[in-house]
PDB file of N, CA and C in Angstrom:
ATOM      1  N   UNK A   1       0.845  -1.182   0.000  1.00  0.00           N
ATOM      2  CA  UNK A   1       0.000   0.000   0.000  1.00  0.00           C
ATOM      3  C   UNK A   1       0.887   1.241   0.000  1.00  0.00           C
ATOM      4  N   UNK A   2       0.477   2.498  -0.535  1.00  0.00           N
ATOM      5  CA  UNK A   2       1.446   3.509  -1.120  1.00  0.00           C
ATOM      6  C   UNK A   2       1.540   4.702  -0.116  1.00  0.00           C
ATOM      7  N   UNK A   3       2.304   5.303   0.889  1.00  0.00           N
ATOM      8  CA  UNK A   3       1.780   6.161   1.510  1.00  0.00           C
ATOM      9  C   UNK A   3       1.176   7.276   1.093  1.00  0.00           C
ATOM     10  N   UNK A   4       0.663   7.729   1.751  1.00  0.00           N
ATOM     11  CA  UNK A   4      -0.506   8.866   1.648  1.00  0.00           C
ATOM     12  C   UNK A   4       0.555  10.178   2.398  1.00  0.00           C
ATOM     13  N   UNK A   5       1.475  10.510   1.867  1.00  0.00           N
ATOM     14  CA  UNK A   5       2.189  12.006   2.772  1.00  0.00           C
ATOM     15  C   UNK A   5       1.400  13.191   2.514  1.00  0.00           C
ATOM     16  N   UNK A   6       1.610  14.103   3.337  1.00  0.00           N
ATOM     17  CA  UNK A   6       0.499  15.265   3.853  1.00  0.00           C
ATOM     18  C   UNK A   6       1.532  16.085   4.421  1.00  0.00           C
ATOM     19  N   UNK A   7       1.454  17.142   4.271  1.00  0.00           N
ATOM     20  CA  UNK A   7       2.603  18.558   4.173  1.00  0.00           C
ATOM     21  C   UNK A   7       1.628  19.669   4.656  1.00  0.00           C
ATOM     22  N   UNK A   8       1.575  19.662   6.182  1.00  0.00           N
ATOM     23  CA  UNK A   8       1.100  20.906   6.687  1.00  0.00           C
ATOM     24  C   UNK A   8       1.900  22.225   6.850  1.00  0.00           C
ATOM     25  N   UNK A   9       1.209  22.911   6.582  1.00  0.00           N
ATOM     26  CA  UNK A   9       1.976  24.289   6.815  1.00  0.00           C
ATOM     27  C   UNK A   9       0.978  25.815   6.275  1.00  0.00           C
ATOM     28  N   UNK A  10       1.833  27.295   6.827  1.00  0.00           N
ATOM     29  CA  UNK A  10       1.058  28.061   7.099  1.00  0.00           C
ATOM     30  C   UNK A  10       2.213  29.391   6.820  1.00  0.00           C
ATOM     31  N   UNK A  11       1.140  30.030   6.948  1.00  0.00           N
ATOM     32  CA  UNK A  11       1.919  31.749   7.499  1.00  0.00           C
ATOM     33  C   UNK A  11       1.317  32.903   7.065  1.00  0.00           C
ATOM     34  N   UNK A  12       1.887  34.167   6.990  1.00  0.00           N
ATOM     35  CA  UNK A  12       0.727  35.355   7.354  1.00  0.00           C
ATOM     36  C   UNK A  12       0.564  35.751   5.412  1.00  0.00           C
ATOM     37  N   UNK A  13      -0.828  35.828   5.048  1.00  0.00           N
ATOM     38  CA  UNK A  13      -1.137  36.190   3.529  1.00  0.00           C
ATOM     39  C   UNK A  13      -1.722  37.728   3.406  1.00  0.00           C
ATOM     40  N   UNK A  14      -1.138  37.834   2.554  1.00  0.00           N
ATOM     41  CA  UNK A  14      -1.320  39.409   2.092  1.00  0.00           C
ATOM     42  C   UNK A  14      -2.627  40.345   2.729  1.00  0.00           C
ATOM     43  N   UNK A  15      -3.616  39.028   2.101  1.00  0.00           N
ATOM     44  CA  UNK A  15      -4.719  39.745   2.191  1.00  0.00           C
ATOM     45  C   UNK A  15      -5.694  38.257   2.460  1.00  0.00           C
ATOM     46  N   UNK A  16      -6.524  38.156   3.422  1.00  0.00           N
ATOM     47  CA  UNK A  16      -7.144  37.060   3.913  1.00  0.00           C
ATOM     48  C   UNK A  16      -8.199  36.380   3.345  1.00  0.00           C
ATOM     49  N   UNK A  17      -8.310  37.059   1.239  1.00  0.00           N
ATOM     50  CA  UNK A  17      -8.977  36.311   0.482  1.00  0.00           C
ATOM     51  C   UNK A  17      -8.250  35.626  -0.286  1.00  0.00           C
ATOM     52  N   UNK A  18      -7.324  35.745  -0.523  1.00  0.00           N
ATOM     53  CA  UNK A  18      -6.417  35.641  -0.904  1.00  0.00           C
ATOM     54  C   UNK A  18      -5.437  33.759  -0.835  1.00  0.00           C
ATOM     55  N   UNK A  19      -4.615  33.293  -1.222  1.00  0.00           N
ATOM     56  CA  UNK A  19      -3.569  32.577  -0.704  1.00  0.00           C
ATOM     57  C   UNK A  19      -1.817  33.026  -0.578  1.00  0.00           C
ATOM     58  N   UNK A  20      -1.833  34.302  -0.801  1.00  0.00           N
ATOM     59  CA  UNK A  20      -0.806  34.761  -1.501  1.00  0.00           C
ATOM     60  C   UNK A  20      -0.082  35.238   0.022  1.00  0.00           C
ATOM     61  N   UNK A  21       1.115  34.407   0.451  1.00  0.00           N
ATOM     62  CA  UNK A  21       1.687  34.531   1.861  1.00  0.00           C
ATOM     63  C   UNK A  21       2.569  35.963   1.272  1.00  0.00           C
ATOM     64  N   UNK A  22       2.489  36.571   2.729  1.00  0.00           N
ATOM     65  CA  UNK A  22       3.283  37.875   2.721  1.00  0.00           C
ATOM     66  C   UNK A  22       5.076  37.781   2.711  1.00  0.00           C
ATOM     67  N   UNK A  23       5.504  36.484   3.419  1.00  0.00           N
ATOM     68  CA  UNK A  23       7.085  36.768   3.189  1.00  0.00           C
ATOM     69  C   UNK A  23       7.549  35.037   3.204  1.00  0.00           C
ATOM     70  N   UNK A  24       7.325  34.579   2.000  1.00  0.00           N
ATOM     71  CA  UNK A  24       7.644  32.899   1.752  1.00  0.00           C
ATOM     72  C   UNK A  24       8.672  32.382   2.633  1.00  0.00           C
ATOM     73  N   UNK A  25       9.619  33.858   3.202  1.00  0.00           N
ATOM     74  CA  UNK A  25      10.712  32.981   4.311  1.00  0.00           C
ATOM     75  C   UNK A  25      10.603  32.966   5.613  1.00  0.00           C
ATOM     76  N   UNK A  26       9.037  33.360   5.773  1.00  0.00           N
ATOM     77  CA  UNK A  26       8.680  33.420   7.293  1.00  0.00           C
ATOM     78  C   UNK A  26       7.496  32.323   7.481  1.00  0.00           C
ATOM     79  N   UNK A  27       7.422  31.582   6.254  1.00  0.00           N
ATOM     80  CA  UNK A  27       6.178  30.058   6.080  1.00  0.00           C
ATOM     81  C   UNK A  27       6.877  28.920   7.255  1.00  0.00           C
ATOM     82  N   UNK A  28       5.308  28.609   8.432  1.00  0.00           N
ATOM     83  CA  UNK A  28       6.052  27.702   9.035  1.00  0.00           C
ATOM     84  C   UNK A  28       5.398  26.521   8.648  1.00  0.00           C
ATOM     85  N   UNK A  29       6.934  25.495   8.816  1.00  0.00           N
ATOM     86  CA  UNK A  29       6.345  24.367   8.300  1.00  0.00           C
ATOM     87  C   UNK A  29       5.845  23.708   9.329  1.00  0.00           C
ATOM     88  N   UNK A  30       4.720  22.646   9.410  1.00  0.00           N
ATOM     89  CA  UNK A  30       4.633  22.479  10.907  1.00  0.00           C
ATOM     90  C   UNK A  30       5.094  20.885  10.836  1.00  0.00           C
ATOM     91  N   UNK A  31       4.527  20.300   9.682  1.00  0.00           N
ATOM     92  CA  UNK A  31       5.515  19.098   9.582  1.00  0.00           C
ATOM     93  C   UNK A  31       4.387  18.247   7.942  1.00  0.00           C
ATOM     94  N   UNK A  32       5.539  16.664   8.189  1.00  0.00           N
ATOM     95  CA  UNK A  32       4.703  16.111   6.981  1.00  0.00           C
ATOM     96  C   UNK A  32       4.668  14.788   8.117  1.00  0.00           C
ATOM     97  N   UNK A  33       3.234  14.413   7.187  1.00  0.00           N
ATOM     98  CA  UNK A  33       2.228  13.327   8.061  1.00  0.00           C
ATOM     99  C   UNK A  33       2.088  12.088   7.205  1.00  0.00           C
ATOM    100  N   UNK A  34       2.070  10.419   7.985  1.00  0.00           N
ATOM    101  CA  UNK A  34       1.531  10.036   6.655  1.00  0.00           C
ATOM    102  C   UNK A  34       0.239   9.375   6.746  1.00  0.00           C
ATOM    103  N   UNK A  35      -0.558  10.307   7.239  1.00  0.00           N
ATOM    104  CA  UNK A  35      -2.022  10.035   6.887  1.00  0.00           C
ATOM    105  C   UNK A  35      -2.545  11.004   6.436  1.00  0.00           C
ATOM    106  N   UNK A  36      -4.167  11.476   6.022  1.00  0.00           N
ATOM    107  CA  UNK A  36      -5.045  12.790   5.993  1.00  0.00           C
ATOM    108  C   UNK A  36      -4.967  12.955   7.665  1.00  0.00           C
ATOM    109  N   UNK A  37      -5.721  11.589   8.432  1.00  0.00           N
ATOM    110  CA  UNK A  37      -6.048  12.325   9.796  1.00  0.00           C
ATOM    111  C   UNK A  37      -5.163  12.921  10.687  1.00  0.00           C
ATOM    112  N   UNK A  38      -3.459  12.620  10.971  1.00  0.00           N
ATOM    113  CA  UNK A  38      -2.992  13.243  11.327  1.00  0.00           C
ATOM    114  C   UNK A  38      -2.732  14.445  10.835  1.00  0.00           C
ATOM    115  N   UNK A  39      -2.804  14.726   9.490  1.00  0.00           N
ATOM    116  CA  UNK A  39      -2.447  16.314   8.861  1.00  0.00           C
ATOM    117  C   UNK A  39      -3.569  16.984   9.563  1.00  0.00           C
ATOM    118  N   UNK A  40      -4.636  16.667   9.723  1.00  0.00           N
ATOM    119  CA  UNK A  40      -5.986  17.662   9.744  1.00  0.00           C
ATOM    120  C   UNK A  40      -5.597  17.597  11.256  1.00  0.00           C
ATOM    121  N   UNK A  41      -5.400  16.783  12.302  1.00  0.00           N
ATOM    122  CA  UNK A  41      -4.925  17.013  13.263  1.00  0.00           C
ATOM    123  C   UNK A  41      -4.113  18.449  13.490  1.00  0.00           C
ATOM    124  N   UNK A  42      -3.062  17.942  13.300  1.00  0.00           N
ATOM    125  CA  UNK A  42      -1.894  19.779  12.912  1.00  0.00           C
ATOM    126  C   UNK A  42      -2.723  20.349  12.646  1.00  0.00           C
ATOM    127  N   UNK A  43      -3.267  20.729  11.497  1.00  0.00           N
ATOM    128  CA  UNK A  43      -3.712  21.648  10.648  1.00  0.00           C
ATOM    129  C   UNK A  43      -4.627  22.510  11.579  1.00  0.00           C
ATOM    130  N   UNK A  44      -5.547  21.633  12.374  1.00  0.00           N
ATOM    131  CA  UNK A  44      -6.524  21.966  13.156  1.00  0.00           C
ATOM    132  C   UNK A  44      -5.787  23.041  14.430  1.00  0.00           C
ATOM    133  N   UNK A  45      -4.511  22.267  14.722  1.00  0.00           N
ATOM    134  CA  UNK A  45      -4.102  22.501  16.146  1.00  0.00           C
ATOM    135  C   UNK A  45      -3.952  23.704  15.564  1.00  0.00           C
ATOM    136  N   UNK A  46      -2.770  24.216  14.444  1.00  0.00           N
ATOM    137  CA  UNK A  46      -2.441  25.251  14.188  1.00  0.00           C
ATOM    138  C   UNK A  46      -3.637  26.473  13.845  1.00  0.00           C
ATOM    139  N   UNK A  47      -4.425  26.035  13.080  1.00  0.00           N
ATOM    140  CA  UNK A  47      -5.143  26.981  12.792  1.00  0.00           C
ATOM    141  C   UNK A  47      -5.604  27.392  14.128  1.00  0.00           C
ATOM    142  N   UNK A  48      -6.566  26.789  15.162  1.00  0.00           N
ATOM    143  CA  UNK A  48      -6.871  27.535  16.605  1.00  0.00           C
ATOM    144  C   UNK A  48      -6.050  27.906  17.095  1.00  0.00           C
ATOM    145  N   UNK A  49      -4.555  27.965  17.280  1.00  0.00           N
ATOM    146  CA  UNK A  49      -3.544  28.853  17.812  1.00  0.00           C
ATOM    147  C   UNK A  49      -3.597  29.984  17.555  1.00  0.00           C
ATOM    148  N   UNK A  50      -3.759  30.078  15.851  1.00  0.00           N
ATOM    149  CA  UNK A  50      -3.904  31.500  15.501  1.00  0.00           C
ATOM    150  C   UNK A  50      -5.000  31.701  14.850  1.00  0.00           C
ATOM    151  N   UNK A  51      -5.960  31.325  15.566  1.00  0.00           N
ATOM    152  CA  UNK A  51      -7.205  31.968  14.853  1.00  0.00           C
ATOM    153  C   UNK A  51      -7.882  33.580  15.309  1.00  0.00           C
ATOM    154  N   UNK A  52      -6.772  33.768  16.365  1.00  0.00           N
ATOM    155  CA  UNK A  52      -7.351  35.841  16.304  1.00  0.00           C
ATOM    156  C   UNK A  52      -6.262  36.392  15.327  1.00  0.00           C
ATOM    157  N   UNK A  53      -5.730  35.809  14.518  1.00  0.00           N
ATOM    158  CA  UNK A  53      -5.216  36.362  13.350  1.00  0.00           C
ATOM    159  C   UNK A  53      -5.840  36.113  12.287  1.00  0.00           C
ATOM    160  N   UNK A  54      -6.749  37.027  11.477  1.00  0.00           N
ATOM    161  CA  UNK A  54      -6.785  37.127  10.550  1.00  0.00           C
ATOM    162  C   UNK A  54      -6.668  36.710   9.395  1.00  0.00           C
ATOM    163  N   UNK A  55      -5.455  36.983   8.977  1.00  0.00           N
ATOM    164  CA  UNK A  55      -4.219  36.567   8.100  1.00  0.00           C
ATOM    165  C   UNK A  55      -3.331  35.525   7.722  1.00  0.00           C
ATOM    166  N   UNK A  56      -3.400  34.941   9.397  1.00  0.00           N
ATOM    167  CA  UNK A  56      -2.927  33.235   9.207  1.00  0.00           C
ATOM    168  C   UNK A  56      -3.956  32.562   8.759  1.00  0.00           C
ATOM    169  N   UNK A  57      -3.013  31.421   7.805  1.00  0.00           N
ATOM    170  CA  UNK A  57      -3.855  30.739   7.194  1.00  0.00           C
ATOM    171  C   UNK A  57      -2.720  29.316   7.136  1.00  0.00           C
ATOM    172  N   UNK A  58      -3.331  27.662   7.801  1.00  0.00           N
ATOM    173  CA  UNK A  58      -2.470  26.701   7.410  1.00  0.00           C
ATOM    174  C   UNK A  58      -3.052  26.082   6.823  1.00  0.00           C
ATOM    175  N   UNK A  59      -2.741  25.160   5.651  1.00  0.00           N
ATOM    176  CA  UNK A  59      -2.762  23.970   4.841  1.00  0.00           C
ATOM    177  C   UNK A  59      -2.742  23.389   4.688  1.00  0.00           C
ATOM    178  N   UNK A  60      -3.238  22.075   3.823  1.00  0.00           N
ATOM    179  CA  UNK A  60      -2.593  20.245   4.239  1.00  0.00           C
ATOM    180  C   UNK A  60      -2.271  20.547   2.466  1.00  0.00           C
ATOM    181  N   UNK A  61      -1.662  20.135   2.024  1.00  0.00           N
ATOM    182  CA  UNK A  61      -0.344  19.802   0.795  1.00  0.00           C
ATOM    183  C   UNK A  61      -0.462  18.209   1.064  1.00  0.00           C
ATOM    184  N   UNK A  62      -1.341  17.855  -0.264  1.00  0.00           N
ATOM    185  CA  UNK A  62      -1.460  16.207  -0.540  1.00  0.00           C
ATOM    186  C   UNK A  62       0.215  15.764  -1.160  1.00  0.00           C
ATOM    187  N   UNK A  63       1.260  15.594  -0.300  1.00  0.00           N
ATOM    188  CA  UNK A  63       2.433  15.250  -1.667  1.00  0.00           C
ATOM    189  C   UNK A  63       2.494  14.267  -1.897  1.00  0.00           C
ATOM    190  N   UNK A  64       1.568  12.914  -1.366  1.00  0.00           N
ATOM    191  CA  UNK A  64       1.330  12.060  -1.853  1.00  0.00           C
ATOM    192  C   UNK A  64       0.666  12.021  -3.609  1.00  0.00           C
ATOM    193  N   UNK A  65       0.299  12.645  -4.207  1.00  0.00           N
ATOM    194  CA  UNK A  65      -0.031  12.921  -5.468  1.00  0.00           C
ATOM    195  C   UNK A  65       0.858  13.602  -6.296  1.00  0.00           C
ATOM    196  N   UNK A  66       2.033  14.123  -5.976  1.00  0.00           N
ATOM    197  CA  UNK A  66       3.168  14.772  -5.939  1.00  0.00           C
ATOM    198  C   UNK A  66       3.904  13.459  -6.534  1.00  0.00           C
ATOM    199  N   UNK A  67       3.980  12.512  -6.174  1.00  0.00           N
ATOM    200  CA  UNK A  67       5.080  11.809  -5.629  1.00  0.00           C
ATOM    201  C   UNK A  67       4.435  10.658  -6.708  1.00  0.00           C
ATOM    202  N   UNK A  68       3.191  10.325  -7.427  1.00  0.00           N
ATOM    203  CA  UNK A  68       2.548   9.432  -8.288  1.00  0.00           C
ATOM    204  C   UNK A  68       2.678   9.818  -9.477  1.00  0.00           C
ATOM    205  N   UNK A  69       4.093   9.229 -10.178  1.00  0.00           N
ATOM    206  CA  UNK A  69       4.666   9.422 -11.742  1.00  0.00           C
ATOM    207  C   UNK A  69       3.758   8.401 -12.789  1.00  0.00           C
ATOM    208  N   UNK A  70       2.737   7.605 -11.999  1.00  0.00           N
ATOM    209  CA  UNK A  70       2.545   6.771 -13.191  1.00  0.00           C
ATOM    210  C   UNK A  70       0.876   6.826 -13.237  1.00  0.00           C
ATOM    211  N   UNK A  71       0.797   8.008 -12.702  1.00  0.00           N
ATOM    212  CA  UNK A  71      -0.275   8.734 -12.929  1.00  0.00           C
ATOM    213  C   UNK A  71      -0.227   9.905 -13.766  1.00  0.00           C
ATOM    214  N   UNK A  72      -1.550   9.804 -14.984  1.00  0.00           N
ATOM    215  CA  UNK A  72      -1.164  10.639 -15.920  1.00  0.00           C
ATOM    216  C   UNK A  72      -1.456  11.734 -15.414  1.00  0.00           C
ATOM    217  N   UNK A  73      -0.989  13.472 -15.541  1.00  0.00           N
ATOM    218  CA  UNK A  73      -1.857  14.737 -15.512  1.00  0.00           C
ATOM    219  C   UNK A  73      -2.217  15.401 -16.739  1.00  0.00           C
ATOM    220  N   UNK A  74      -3.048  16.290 -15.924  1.00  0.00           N
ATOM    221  CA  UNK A  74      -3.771  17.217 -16.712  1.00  0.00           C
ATOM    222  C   UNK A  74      -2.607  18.487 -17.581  1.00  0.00           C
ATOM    223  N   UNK A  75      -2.672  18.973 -18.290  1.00  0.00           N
ATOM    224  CA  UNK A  75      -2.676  20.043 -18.798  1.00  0.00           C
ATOM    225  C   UNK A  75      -2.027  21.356 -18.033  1.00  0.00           C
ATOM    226  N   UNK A  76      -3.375  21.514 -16.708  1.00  0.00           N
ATOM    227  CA  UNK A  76      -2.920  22.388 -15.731  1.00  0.00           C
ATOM    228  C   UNK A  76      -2.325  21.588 -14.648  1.00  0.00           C
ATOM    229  N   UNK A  77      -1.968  20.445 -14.778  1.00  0.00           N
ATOM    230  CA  UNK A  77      -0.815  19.887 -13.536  1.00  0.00           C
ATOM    231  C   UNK A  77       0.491  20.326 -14.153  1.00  0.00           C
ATOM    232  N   UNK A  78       1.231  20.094 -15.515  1.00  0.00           N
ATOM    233  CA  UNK A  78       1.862  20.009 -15.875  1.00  0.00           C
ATOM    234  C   UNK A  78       2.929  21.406 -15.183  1.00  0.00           C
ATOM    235  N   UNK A  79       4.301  20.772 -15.026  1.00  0.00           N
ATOM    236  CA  UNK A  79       5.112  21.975 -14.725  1.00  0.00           C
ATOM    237  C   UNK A  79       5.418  22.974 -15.783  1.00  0.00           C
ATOM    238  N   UNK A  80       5.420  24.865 -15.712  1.00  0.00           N
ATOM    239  CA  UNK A  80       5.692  25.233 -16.354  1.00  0.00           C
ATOM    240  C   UNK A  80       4.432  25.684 -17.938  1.00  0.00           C
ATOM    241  N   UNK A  81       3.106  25.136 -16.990  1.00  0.00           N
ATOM    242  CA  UNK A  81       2.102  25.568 -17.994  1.00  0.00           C
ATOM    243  C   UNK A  81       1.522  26.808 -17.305  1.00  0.00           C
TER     244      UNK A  81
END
């Protein structure tokens, strides 16, 4: 069976409609998981830490789909389109 890795992480975005982080070298990573439920775990913890911010915003990053070459993509997966 193939792992499932999960890449949480976060940090402060421009503008809170947005995804567009304000300084890419201040993104914290909080870690990589290899399930969904532990990512959403993190994800969860982090987001209520900073949820009187605004602006923070964390993520789960499937890189398990990342990481599946013998899976075909799309068009807009492709690098560089």
């Amino acid at each position: 069976m193939p792992q499932r890795l999960h890449l949480v992480f976060g940090g402060e975005l421009t503008d809170p409609s947005t995804n567009t982080f304000r300084d890419t070298d201040d993104i914290h990573i909080v870690g990589m998981y290899p399930d969904y439920a532990s990512a959403y775990n993190a994800w969860k913890s982090e987001a209520q830490r900073t949820v009187d911010n605004a602006h923070m915003r964390y993520f789960i990053a499937h890189i398990h789909r990342l990481r599946d070459e013998e899976a075909e993509t799309s068009p807009t997966e492709e690098l560089g389109n």
